[in-house]
Structures are given as structure tokens and as C-alpha cells.
PDB file of N, CA and C in Angstrom:
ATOM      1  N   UNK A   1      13.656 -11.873  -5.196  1.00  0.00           N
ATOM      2  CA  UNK A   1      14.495 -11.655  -6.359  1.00  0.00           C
ATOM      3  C   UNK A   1      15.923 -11.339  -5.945  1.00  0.00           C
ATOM      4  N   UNK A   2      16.415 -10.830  -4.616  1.00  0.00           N
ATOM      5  CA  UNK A   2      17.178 -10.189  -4.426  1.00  0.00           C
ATOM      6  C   UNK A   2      18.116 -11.686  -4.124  1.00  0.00           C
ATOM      7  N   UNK A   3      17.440 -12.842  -3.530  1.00  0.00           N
ATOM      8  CA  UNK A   3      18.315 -14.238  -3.545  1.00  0.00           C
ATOM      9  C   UNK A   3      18.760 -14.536  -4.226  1.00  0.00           C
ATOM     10  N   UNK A   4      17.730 -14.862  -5.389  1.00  0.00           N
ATOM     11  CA  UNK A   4      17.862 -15.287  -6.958  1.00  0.00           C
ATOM     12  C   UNK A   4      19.579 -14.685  -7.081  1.00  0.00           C
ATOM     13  N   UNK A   5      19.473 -13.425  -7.544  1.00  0.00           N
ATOM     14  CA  UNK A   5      20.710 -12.508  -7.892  1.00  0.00           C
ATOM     15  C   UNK A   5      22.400 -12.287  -6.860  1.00  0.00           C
ATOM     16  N   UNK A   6      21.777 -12.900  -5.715  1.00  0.00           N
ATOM     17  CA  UNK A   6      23.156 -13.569  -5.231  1.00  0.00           C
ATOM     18  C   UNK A   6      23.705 -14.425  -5.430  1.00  0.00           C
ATOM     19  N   UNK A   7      22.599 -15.217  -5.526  1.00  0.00           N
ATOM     20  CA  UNK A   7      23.176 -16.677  -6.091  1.00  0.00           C
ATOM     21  C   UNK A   7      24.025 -16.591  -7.088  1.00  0.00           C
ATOM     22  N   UNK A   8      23.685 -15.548  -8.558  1.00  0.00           N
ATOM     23  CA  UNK A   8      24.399 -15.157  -9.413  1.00  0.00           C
ATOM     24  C   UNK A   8      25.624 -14.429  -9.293  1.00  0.00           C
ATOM     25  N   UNK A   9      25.331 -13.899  -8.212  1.00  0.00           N
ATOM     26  CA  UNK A   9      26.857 -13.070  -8.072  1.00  0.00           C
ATOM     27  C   UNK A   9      27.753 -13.327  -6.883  1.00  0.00           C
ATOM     28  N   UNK A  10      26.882 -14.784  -6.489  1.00  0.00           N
ATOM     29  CA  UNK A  10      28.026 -15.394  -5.328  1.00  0.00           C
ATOM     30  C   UNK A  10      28.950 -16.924  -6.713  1.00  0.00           C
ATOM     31  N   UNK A  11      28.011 -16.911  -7.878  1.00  0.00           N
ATOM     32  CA  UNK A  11      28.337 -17.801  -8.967  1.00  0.00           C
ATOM     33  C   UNK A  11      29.491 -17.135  -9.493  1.00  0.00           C
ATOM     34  N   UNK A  12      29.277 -16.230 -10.150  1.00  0.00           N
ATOM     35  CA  UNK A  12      30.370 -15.582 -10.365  1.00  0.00           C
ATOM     36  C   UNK A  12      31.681 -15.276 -10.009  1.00  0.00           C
ATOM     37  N   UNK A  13      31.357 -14.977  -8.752  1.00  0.00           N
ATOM     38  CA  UNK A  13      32.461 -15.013  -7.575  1.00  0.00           C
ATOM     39  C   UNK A  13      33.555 -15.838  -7.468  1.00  0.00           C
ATOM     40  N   UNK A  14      32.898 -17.473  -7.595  1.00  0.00           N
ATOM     41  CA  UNK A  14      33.077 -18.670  -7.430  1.00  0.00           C
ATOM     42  C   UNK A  14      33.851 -18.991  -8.884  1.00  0.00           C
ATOM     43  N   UNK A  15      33.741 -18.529 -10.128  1.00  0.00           N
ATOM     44  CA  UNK A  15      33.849 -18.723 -11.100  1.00  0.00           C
ATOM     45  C   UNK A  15      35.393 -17.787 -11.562  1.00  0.00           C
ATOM     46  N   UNK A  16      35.570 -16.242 -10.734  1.00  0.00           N
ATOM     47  CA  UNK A  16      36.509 -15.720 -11.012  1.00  0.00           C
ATOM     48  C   UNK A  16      37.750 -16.188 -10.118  1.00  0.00           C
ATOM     49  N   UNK A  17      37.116 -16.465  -8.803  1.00  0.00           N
ATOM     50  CA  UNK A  17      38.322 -17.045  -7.685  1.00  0.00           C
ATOM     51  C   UNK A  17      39.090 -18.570  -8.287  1.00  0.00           C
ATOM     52  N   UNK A  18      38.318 -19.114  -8.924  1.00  0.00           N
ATOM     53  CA  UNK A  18      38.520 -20.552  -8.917  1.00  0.00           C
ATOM     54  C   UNK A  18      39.545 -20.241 -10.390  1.00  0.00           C
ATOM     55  N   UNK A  19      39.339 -19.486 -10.875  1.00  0.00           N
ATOM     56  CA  UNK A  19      40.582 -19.499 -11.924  1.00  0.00           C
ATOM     57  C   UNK A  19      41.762 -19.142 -12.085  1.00  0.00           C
ATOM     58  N   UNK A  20      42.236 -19.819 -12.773  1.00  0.00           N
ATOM     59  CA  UNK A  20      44.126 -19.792 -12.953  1.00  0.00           C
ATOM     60  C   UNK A  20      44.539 -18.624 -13.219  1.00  0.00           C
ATOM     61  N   UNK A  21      43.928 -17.568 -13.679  1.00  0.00           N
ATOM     62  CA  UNK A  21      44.308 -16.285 -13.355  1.00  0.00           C
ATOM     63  C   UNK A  21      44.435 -15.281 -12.443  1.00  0.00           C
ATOM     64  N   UNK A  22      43.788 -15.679 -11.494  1.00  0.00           N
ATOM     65  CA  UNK A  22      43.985 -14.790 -10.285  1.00  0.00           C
ATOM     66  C   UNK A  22      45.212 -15.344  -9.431  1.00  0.00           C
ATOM     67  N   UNK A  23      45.761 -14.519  -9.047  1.00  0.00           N
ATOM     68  CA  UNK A  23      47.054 -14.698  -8.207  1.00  0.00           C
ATOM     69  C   UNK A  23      46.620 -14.197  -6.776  1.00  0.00           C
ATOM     70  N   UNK A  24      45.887 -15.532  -5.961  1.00  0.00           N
ATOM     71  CA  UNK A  24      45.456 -15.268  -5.259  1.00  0.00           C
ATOM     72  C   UNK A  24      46.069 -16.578  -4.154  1.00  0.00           C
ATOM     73  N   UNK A  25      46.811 -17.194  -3.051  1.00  0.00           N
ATOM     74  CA  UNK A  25      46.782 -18.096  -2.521  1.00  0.00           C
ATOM     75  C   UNK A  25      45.962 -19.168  -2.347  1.00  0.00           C
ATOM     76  N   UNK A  26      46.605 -20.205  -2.680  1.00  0.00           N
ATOM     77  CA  UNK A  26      45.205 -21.333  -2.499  1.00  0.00           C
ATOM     78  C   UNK A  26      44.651 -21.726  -1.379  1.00  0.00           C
ATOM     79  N   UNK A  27      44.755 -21.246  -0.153  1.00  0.00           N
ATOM     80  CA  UNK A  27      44.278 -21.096   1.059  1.00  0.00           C
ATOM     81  C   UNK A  27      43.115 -19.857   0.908  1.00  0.00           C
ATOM     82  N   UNK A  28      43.556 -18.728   0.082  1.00  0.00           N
ATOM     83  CA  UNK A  28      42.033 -17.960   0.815  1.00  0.00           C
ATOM     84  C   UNK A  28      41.198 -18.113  -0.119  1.00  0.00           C
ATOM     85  N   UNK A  29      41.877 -18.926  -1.588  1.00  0.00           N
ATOM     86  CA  UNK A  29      40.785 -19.471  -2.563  1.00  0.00           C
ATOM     87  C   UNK A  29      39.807 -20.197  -2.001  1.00  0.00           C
ATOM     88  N   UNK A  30      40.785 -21.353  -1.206  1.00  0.00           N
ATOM     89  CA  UNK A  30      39.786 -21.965  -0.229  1.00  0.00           C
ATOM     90  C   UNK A  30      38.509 -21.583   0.633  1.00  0.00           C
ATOM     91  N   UNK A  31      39.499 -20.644   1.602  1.00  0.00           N
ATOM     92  CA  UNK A  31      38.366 -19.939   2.383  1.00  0.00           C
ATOM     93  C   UNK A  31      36.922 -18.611   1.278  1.00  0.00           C
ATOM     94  N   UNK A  32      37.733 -18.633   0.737  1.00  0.00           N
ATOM     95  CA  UNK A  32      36.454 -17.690  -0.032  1.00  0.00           C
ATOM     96  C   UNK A  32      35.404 -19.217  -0.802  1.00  0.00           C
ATOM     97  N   UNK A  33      35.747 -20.016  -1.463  1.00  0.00           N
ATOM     98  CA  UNK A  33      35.405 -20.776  -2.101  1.00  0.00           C
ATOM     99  C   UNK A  33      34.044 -21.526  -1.002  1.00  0.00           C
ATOM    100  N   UNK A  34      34.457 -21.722   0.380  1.00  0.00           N
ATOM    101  CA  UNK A  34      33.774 -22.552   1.451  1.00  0.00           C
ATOM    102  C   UNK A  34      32.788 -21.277   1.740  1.00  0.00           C
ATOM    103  N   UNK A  35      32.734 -19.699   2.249  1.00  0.00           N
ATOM    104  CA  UNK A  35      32.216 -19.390   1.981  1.00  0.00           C
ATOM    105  C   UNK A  35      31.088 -18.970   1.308  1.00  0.00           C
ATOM    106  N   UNK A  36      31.340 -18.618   0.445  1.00  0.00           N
ATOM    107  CA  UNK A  36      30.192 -18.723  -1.385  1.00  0.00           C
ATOM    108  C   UNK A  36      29.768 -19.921  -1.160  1.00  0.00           C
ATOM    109  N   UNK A  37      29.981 -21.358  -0.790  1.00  0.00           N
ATOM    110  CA  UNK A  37      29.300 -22.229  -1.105  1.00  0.00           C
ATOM    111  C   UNK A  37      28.649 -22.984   0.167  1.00  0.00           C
ATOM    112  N   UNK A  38      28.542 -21.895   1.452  1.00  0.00           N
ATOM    113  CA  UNK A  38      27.784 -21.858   2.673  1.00  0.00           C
ATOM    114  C   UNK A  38      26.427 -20.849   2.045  1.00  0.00           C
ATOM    115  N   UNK A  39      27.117 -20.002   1.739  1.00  0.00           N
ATOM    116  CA  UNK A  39      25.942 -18.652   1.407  1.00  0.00           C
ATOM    117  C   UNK A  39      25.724 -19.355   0.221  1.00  0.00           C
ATOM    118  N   UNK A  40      25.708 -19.271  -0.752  1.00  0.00           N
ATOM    119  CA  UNK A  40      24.641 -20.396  -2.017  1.00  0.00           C
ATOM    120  C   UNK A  40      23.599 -21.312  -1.025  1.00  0.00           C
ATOM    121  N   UNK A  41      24.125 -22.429  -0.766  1.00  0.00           N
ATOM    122  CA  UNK A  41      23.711 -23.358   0.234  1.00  0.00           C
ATOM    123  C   UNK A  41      22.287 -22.399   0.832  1.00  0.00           C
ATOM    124  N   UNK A  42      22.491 -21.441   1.693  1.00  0.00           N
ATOM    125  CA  UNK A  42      21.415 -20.857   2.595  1.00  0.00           C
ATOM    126  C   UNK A  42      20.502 -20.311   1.597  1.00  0.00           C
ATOM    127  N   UNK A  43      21.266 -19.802   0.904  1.00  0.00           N
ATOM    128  CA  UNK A  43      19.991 -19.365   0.004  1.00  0.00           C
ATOM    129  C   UNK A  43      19.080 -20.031  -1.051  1.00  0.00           C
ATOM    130  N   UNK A  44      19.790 -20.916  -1.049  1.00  0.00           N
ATOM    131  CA  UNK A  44      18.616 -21.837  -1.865  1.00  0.00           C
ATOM    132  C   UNK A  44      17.866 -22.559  -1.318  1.00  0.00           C
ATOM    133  N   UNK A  45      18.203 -22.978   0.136  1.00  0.00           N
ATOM    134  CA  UNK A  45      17.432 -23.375   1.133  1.00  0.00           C
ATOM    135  C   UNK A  45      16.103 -22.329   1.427  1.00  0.00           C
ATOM    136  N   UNK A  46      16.893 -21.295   1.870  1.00  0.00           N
ATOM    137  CA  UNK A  46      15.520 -20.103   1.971  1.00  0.00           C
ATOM    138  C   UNK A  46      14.344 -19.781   0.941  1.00  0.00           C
ATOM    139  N   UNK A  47      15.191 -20.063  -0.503  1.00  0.00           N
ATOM    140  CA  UNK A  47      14.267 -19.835  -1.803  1.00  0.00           C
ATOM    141  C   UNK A  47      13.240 -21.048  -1.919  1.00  0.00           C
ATOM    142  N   UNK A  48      13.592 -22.166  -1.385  1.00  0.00           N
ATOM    143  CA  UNK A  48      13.183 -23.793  -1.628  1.00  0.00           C
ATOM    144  C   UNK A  48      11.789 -23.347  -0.499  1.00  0.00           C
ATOM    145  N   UNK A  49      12.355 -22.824   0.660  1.00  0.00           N
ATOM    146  CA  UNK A  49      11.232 -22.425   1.803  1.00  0.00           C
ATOM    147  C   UNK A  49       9.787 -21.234   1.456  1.00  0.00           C
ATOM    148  N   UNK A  50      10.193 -20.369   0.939  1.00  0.00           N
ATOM    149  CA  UNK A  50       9.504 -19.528   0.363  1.00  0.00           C
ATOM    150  C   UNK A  50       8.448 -20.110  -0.988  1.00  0.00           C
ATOM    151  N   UNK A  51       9.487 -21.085  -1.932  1.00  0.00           N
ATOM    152  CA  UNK A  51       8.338 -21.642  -2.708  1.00  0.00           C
ATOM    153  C   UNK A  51       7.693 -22.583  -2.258  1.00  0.00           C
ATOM    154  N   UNK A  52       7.739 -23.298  -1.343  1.00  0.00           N
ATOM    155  CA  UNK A  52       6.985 -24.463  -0.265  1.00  0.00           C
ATOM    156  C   UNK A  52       5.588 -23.624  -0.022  1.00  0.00           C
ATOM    157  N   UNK A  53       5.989 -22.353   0.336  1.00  0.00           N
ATOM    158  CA  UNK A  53       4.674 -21.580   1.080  1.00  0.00           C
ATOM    159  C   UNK A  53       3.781 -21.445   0.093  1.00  0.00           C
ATOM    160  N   UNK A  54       4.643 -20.931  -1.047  1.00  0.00           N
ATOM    161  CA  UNK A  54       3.763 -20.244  -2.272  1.00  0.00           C
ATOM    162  C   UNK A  54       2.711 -21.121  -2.831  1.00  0.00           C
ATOM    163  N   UNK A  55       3.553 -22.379  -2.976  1.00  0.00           N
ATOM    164  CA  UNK A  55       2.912 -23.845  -4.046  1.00  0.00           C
ATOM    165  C   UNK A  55       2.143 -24.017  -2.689  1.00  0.00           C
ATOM    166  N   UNK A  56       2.226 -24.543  -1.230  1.00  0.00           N
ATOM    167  CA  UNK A  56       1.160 -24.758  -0.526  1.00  0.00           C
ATOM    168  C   UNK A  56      -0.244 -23.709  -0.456  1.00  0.00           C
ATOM    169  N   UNK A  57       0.135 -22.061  -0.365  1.00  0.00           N
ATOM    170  CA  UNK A  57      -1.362 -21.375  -0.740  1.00  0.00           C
ATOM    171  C   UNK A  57      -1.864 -21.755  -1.696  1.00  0.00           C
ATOM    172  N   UNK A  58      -1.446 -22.142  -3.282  1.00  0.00           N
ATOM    173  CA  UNK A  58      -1.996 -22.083  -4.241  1.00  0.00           C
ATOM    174  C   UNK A  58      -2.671 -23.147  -4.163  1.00  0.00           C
ATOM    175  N   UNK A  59      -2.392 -24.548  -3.878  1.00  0.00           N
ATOM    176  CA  UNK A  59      -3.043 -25.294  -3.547  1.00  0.00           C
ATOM    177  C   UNK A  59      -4.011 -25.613  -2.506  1.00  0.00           C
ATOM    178  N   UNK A  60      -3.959 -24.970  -1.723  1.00  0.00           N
ATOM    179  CA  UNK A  60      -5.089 -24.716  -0.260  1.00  0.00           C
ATOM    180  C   UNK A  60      -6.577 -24.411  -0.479  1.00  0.00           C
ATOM    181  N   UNK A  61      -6.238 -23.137  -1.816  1.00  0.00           N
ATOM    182  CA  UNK A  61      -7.604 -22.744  -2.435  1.00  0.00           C
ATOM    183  C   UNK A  61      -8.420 -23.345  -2.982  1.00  0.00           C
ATOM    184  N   UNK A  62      -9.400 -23.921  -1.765  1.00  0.00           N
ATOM    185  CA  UNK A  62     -10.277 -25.246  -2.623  1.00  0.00           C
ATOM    186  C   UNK A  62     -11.849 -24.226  -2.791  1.00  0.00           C
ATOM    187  N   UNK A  63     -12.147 -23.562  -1.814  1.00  0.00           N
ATOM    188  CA  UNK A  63     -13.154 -22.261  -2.117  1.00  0.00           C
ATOM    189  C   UNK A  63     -13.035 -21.290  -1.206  1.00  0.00           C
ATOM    190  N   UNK A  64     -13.811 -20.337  -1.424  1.00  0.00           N
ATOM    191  CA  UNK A  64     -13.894 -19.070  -0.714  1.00  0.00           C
ATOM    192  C   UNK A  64     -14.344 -19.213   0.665  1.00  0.00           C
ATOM    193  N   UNK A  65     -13.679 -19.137   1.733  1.00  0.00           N
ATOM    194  CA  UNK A  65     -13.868 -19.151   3.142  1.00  0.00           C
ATOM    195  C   UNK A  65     -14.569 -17.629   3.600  1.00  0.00           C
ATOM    196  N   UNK A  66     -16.069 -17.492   3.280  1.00  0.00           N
ATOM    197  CA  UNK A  66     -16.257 -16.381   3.872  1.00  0.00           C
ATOM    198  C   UNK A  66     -17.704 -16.497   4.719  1.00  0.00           C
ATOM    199  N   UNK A  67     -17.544 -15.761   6.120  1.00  0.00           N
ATOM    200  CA  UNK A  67     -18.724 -15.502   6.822  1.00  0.00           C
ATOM    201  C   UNK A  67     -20.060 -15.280   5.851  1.00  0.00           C
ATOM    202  N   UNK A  68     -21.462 -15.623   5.771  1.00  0.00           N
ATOM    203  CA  UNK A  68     -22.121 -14.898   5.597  1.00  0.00           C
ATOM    204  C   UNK A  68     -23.774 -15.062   6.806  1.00  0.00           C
ATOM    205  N   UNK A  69     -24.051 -13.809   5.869  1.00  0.00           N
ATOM    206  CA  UNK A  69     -25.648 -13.936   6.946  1.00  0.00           C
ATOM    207  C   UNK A  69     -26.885 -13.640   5.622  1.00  0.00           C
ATOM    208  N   UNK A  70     -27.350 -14.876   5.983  1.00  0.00           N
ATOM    209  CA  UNK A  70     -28.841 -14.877   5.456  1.00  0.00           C
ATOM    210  C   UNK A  70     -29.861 -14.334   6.310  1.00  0.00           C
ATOM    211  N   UNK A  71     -30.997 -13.959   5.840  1.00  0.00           N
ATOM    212  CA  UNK A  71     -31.869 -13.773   6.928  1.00  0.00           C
ATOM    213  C   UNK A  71     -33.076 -14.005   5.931  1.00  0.00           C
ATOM    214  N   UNK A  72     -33.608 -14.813   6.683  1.00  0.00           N
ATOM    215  CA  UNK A  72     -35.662 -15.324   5.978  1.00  0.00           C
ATOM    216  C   UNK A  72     -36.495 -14.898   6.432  1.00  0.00           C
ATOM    217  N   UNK A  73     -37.261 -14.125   5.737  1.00  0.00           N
ATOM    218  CA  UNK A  73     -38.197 -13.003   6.738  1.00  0.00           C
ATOM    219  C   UNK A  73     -39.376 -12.896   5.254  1.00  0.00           C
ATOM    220  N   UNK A  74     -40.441 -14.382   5.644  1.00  0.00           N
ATOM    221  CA  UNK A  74     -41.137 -14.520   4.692  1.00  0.00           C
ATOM    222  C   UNK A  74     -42.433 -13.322   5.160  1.00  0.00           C
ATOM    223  N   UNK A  75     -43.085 -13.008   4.149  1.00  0.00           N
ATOM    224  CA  UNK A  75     -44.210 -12.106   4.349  1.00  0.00           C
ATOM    225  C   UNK A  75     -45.354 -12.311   4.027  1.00  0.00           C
TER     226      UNK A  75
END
């Protein structure tokens, strides 16, 4: 969850820098802009990786993999 919510607040980020109101040089707009959109980038990669795992367990479960012991001990 904690990705999810960067993403949002590296969006944001991206959303306040990039506007005509900030009096900010268009060089470190730049560099902040390439930034945020390295870190977005990784993290959605990482989130994409994490649900790969998730959707592969869920699907794996075809039955219950468990040891057992019978024993026949007619009388």
C-alpha cells in the first residue's frame, strides 16, 4: 500500500512542478520531473512484480499438498 500512495504523491508532485505557477527554473523542473518519473517507473514495476506472485499462488492451488499416513491393521 505504501507504493500505491507514492505513486500518488510522486503524481502530485509531478502535477504541482509542471505548472505555470511555480516559479521554479525549467532546468530543475526538468530534473525533478525525470526523477518522479524514474521513481513512478520502479514502482510500478515492483507493484506489477508483487501481483505476478500473488495471481501465480492463487492459481497454483489446484489441491491440498499434504503428507499423510494411513495405517491398515485389519482384525
Amino acid at each position: 500500500m505504501k507504493k500505491i500512495s507514492s505513486i500518488t504523491g510522486l503524481g502530485i508532485l509531478v502535477l504541482i512542478v509542471s505548472s505555470p505557477f511555480m516559479f521554479i527554473s525549467q532546468e530543475w523542473k526538468n530534473y525533478v520531473l525525470m526523477i518522479a518519473g524514474l521513481a513512478i517507473t520502479v514502482l510500478s514495476l515492483m507493484i506489477r512484480k508483487e501481483l505476478h506472485k500473488v495471481i501465480k499462488i492463487v492459481h497454483d492451488v489446484h489441491e491440498a499438498k499434504a503428507d499423510t499416513y494411513v495405517e491398515n491393521n485389519p482384525q
